[in-house]
PDB file of N, CA and C in Angstrom:
ATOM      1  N   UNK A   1     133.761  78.478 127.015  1.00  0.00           N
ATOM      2  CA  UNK A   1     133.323  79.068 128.255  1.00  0.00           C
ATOM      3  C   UNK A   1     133.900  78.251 129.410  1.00  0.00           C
ATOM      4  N   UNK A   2     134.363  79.120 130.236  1.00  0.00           N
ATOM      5  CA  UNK A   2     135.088  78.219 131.511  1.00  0.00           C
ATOM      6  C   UNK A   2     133.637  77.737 132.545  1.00  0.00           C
ATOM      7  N   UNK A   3     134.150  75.646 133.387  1.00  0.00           N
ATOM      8  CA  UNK A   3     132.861  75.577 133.525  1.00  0.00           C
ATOM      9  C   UNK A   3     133.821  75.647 135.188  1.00  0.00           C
ATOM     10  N   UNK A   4     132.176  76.350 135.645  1.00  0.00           N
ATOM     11  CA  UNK A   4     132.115  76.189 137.091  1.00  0.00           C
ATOM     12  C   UNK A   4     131.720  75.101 137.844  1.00  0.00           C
ATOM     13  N   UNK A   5     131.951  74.725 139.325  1.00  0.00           N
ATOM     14  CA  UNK A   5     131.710  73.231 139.704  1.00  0.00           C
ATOM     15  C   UNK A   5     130.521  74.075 140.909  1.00  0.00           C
ATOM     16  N   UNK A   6     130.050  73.393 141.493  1.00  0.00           N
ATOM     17  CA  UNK A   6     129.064  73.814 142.734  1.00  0.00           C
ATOM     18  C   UNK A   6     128.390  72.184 143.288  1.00  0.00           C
ATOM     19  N   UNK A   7     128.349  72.022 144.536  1.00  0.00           N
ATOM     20  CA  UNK A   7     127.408  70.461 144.991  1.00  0.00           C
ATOM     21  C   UNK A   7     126.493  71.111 145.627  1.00  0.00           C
ATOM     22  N   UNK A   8     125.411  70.513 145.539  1.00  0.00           N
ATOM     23  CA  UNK A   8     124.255  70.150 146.033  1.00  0.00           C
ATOM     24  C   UNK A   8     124.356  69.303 147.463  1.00  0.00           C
ATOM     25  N   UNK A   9     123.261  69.259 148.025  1.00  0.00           N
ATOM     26  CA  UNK A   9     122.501  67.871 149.263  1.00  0.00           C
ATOM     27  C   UNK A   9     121.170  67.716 148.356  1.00  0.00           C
ATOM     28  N   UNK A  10     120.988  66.085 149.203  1.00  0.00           N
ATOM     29  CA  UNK A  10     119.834  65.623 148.306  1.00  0.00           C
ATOM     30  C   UNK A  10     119.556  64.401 149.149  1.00  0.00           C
ATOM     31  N   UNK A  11     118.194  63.869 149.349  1.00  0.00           N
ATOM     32  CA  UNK A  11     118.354  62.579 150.102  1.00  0.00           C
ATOM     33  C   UNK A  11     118.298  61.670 149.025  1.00  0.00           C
ATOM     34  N   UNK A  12     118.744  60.058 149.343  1.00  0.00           N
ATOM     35  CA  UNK A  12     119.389  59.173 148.654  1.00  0.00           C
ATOM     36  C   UNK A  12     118.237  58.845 147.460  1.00  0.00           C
ATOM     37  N   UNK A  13     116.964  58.598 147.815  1.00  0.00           N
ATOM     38  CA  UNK A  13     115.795  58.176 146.724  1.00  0.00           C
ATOM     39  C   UNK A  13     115.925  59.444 145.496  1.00  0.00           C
ATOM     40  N   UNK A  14     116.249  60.674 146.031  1.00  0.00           N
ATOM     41  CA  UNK A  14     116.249  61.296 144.596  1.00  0.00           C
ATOM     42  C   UNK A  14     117.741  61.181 143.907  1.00  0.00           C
ATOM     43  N   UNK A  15     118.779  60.970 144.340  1.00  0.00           N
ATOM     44  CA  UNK A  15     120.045  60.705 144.445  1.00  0.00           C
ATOM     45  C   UNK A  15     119.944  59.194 143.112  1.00  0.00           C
ATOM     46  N   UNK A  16     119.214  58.518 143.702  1.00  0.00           N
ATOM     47  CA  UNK A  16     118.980  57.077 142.851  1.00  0.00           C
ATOM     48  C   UNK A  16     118.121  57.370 141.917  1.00  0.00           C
ATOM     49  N   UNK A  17     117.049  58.433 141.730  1.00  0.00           N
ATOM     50  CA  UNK A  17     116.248  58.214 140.448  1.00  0.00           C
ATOM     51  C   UNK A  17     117.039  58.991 140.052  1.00  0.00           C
ATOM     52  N   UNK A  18     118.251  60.182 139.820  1.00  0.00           N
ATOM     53  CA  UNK A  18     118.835  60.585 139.275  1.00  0.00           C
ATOM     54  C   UNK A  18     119.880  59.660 138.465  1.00  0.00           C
ATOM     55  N   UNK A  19     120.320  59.396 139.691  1.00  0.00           N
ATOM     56  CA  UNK A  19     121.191  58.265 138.632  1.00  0.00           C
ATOM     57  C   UNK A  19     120.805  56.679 137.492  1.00  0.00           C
ATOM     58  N   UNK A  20     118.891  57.007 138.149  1.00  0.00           N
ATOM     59  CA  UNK A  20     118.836  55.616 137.143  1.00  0.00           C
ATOM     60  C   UNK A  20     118.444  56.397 135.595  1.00  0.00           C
ATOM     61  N   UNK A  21     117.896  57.683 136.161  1.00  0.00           N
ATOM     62  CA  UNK A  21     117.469  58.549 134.558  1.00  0.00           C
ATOM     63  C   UNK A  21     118.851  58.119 133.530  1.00  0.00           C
ATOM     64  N   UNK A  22     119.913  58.937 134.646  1.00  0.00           N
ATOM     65  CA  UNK A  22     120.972  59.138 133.761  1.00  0.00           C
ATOM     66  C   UNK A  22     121.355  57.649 133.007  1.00  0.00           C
ATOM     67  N   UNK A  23     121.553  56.470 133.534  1.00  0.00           N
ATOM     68  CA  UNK A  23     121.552  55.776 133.108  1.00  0.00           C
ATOM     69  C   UNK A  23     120.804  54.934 131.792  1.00  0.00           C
ATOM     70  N   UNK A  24     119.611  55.283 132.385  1.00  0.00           N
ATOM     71  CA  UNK A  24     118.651  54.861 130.980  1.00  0.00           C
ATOM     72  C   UNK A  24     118.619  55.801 129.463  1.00  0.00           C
ATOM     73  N   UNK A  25     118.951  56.904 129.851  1.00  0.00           N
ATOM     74  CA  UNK A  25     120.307  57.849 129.395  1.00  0.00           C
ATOM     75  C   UNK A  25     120.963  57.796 128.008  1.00  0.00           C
ATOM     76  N   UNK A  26     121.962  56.835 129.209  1.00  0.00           N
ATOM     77  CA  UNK A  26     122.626  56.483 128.357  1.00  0.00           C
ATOM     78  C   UNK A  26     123.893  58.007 128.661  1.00  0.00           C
ATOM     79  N   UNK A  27     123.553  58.711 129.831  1.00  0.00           N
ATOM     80  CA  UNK A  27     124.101  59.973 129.992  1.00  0.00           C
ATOM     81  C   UNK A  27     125.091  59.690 131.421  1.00  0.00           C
ATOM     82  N   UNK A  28     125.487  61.058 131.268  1.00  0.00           N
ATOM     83  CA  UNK A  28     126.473  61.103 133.037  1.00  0.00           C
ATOM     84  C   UNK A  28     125.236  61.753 133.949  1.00  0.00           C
ATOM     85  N   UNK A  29     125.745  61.629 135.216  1.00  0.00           N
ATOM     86  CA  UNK A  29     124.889  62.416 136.308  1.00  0.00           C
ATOM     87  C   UNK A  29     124.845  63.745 135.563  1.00  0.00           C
ATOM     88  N   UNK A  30     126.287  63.974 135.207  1.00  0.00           N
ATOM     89  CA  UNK A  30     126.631  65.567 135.432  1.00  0.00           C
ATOM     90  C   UNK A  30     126.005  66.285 134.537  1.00  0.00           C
ATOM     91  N   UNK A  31     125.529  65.532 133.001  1.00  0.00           N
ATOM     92  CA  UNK A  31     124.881  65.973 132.049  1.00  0.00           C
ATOM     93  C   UNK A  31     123.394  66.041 132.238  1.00  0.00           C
ATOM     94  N   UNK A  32     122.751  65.025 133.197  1.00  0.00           N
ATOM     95  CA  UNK A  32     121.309  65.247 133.469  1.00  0.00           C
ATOM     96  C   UNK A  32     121.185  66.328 134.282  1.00  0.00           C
ATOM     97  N   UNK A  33     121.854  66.696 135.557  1.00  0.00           N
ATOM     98  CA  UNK A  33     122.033  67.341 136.294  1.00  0.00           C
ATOM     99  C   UNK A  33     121.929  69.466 135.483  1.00  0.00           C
ATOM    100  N   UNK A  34     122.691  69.471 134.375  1.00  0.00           N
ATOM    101  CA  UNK A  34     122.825  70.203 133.652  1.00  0.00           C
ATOM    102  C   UNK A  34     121.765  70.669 133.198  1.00  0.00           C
ATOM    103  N   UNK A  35     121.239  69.572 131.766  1.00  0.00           N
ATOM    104  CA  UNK A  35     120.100  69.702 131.425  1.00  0.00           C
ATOM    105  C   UNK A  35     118.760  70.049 132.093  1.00  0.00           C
ATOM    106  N   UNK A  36     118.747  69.353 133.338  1.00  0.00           N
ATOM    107  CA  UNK A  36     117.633  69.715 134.147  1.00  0.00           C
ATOM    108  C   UNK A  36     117.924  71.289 134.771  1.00  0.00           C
ATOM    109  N   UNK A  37     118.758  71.703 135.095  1.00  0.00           N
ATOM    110  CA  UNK A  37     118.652  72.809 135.133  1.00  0.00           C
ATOM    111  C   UNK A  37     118.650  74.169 134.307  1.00  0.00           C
ATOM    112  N   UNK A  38     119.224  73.613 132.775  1.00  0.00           N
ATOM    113  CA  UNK A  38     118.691  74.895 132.063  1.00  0.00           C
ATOM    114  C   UNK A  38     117.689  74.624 131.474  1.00  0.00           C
ATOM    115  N   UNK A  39     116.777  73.487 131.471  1.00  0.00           N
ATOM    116  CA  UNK A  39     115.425  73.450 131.289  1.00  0.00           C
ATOM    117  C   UNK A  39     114.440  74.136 132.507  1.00  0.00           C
ATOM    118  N   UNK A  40     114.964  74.224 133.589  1.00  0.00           N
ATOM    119  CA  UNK A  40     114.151  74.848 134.835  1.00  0.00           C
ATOM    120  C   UNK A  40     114.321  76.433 134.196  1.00  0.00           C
ATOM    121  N   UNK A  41     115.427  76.608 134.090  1.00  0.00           N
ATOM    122  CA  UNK A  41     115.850  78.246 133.771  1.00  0.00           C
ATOM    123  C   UNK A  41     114.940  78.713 132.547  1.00  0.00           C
ATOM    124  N   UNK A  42     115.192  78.121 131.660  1.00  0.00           N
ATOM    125  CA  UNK A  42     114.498  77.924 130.267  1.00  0.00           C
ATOM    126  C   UNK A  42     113.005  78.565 130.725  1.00  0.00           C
ATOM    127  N   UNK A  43     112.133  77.583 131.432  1.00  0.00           N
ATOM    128  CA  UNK A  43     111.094  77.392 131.824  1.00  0.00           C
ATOM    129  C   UNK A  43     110.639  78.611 132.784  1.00  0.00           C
ATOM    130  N   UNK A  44     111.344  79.088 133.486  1.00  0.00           N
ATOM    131  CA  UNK A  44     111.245  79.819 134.556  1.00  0.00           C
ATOM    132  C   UNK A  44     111.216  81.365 133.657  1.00  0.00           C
ATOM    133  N   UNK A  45     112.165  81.849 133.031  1.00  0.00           N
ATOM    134  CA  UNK A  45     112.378  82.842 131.772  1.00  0.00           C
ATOM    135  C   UNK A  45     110.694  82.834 130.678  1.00  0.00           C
ATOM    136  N   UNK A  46     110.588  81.807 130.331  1.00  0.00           N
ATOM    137  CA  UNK A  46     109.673  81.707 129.924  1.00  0.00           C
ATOM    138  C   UNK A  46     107.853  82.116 130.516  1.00  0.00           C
ATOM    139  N   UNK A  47     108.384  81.402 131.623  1.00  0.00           N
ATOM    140  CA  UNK A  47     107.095  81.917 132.505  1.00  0.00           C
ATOM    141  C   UNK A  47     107.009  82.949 133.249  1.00  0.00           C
ATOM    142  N   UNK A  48     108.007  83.968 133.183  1.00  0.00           N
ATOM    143  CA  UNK A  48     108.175  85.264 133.943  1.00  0.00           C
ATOM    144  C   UNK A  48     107.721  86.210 132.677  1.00  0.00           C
ATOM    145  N   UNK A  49     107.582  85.736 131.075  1.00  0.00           N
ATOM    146  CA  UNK A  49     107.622  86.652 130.183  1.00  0.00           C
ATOM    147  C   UNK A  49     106.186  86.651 129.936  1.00  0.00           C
ATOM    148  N   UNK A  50     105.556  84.922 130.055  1.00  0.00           N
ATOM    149  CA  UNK A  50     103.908  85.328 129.967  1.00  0.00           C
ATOM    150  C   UNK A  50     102.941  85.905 131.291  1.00  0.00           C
ATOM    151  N   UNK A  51     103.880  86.023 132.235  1.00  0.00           N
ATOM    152  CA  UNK A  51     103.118  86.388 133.557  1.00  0.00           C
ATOM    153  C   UNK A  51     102.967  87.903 133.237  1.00  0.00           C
ATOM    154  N   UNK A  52     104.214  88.421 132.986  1.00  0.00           N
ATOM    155  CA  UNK A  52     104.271  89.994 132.447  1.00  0.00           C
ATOM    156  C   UNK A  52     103.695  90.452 131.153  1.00  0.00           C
ATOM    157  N   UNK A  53     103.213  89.227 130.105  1.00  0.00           N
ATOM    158  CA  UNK A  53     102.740  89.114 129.082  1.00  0.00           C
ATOM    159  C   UNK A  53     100.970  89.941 129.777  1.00  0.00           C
ATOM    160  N   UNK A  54     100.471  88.853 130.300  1.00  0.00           N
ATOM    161  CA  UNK A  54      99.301  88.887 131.002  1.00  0.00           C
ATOM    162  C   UNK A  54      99.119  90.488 132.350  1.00  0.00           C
ATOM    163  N   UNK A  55      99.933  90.534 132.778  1.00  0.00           N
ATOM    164  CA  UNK A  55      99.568  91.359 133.018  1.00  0.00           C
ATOM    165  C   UNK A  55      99.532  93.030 132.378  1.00  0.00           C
ATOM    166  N   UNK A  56     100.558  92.782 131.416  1.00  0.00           N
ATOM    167  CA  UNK A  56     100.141  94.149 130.824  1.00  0.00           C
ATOM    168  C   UNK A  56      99.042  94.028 129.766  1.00  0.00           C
ATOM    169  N   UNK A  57      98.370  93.049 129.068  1.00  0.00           N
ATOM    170  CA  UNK A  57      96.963  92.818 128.928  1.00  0.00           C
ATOM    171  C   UNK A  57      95.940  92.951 129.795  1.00  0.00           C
ATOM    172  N   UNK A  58      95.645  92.799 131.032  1.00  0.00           N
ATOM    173  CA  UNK A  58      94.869  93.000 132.197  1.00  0.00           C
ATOM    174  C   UNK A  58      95.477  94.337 132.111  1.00  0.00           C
ATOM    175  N   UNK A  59      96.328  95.438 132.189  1.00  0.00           N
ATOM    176  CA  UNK A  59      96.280  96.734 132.559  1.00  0.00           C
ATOM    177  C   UNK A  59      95.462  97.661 131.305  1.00  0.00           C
ATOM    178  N   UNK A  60      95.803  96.662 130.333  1.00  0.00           N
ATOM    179  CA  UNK A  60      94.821  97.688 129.148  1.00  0.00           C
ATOM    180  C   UNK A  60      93.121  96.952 128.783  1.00  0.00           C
ATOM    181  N   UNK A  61      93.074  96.345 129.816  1.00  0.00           N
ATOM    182  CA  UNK A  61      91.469  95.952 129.863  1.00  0.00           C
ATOM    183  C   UNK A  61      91.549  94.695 129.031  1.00  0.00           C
ATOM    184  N   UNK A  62      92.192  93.726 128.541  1.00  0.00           N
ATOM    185  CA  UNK A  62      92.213  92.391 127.634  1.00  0.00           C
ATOM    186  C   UNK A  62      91.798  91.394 128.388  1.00  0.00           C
ATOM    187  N   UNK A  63      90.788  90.740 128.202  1.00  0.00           N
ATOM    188  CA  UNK A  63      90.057  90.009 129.269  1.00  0.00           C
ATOM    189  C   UNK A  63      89.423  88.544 128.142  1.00  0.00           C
ATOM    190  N   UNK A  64      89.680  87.754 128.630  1.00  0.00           N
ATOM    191  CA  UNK A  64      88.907  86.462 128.025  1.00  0.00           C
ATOM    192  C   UNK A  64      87.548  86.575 128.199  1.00  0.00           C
ATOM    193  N   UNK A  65      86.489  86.296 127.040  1.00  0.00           N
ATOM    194  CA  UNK A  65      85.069  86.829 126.847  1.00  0.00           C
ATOM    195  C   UNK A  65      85.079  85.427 127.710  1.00  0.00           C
ATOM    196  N   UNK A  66      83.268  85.551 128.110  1.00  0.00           N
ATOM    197  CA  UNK A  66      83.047  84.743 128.849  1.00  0.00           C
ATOM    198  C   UNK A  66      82.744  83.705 128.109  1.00  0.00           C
ATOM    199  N   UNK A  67      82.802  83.760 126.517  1.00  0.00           N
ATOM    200  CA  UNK A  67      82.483  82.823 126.153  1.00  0.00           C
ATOM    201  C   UNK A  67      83.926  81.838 125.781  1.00  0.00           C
ATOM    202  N   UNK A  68      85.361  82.459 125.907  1.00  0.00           N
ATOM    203  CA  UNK A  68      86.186  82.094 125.612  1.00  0.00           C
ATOM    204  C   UNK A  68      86.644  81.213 126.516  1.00  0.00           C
ATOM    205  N   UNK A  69      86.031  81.389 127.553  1.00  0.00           N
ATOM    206  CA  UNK A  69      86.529  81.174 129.189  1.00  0.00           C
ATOM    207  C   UNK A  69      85.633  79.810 129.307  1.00  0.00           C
ATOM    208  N   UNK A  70      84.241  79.603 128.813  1.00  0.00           N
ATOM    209  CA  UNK A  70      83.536  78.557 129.303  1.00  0.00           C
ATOM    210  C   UNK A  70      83.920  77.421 128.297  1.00  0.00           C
ATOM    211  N   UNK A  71      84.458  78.134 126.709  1.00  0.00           N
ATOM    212  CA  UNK A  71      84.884  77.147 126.009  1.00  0.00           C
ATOM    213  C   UNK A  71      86.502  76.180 126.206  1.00  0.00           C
ATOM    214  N   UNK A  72      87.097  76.727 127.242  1.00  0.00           N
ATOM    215  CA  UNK A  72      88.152  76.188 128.390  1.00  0.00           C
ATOM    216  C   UNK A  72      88.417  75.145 128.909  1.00  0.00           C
ATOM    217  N   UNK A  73      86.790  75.906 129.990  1.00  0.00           N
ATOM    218  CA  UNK A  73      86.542  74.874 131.224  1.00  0.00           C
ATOM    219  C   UNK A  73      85.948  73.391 129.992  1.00  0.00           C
ATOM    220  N   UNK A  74      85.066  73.720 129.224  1.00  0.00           N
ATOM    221  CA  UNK A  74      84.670  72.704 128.717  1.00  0.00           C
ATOM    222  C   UNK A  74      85.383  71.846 128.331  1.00  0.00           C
ATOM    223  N   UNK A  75      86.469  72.445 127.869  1.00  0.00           N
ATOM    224  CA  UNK A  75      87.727  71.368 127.410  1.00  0.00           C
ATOM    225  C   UNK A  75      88.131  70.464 128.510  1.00  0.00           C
ATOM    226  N   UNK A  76      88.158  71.049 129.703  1.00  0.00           N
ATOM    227  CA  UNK A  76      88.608  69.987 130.558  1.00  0.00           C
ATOM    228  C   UNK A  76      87.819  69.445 131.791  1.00  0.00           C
ATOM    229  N   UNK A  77      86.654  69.819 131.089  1.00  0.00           N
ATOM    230  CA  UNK A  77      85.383  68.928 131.988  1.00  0.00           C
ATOM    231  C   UNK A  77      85.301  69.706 133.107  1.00  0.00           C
ATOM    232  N   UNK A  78      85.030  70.783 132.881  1.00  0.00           N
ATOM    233  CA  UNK A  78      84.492  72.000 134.361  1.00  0.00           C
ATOM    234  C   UNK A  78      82.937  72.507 133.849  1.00  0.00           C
TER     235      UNK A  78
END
């Protein structure tokens, strides 16, 4: 696959934790830079499929019982 180039702006503190990731790494900028973005994409794809997941459950009435819902909050101390 032919690769395309594109730059960014960025102020210098994220500029430097980028480059110390990459470093600890053991990687290039250009490969963290990468990775972090088809993990955003990844992520983003992913969360557009359970949003649409959820809502076509809410259109056919699929609703968390209330008991499913308090056993939740309980999990995280609500």
């Amino acid at each position: 696959m032919p690769q395309s180039s594109t730059s960014f702006r960025t102020d210098p503190d994220t500029l430097s934790s980028l480059d110390k990731i990459a470093k600890d790494m053991g990687r290039s900028r250009n490969w963290v830079l990468n990775k972090a973005i088809k993990d955003f994409i990844e992520y983003q794809q992913w969360f557009k499929e359970q949003v649409q997941e959820g809502l076509e459950a809410a259109d056919k009435g699929e609703f968390a019982s209330e008991e499913e819902v308090n056993e939740i909050f309980s999990r995280f101390g609500a």
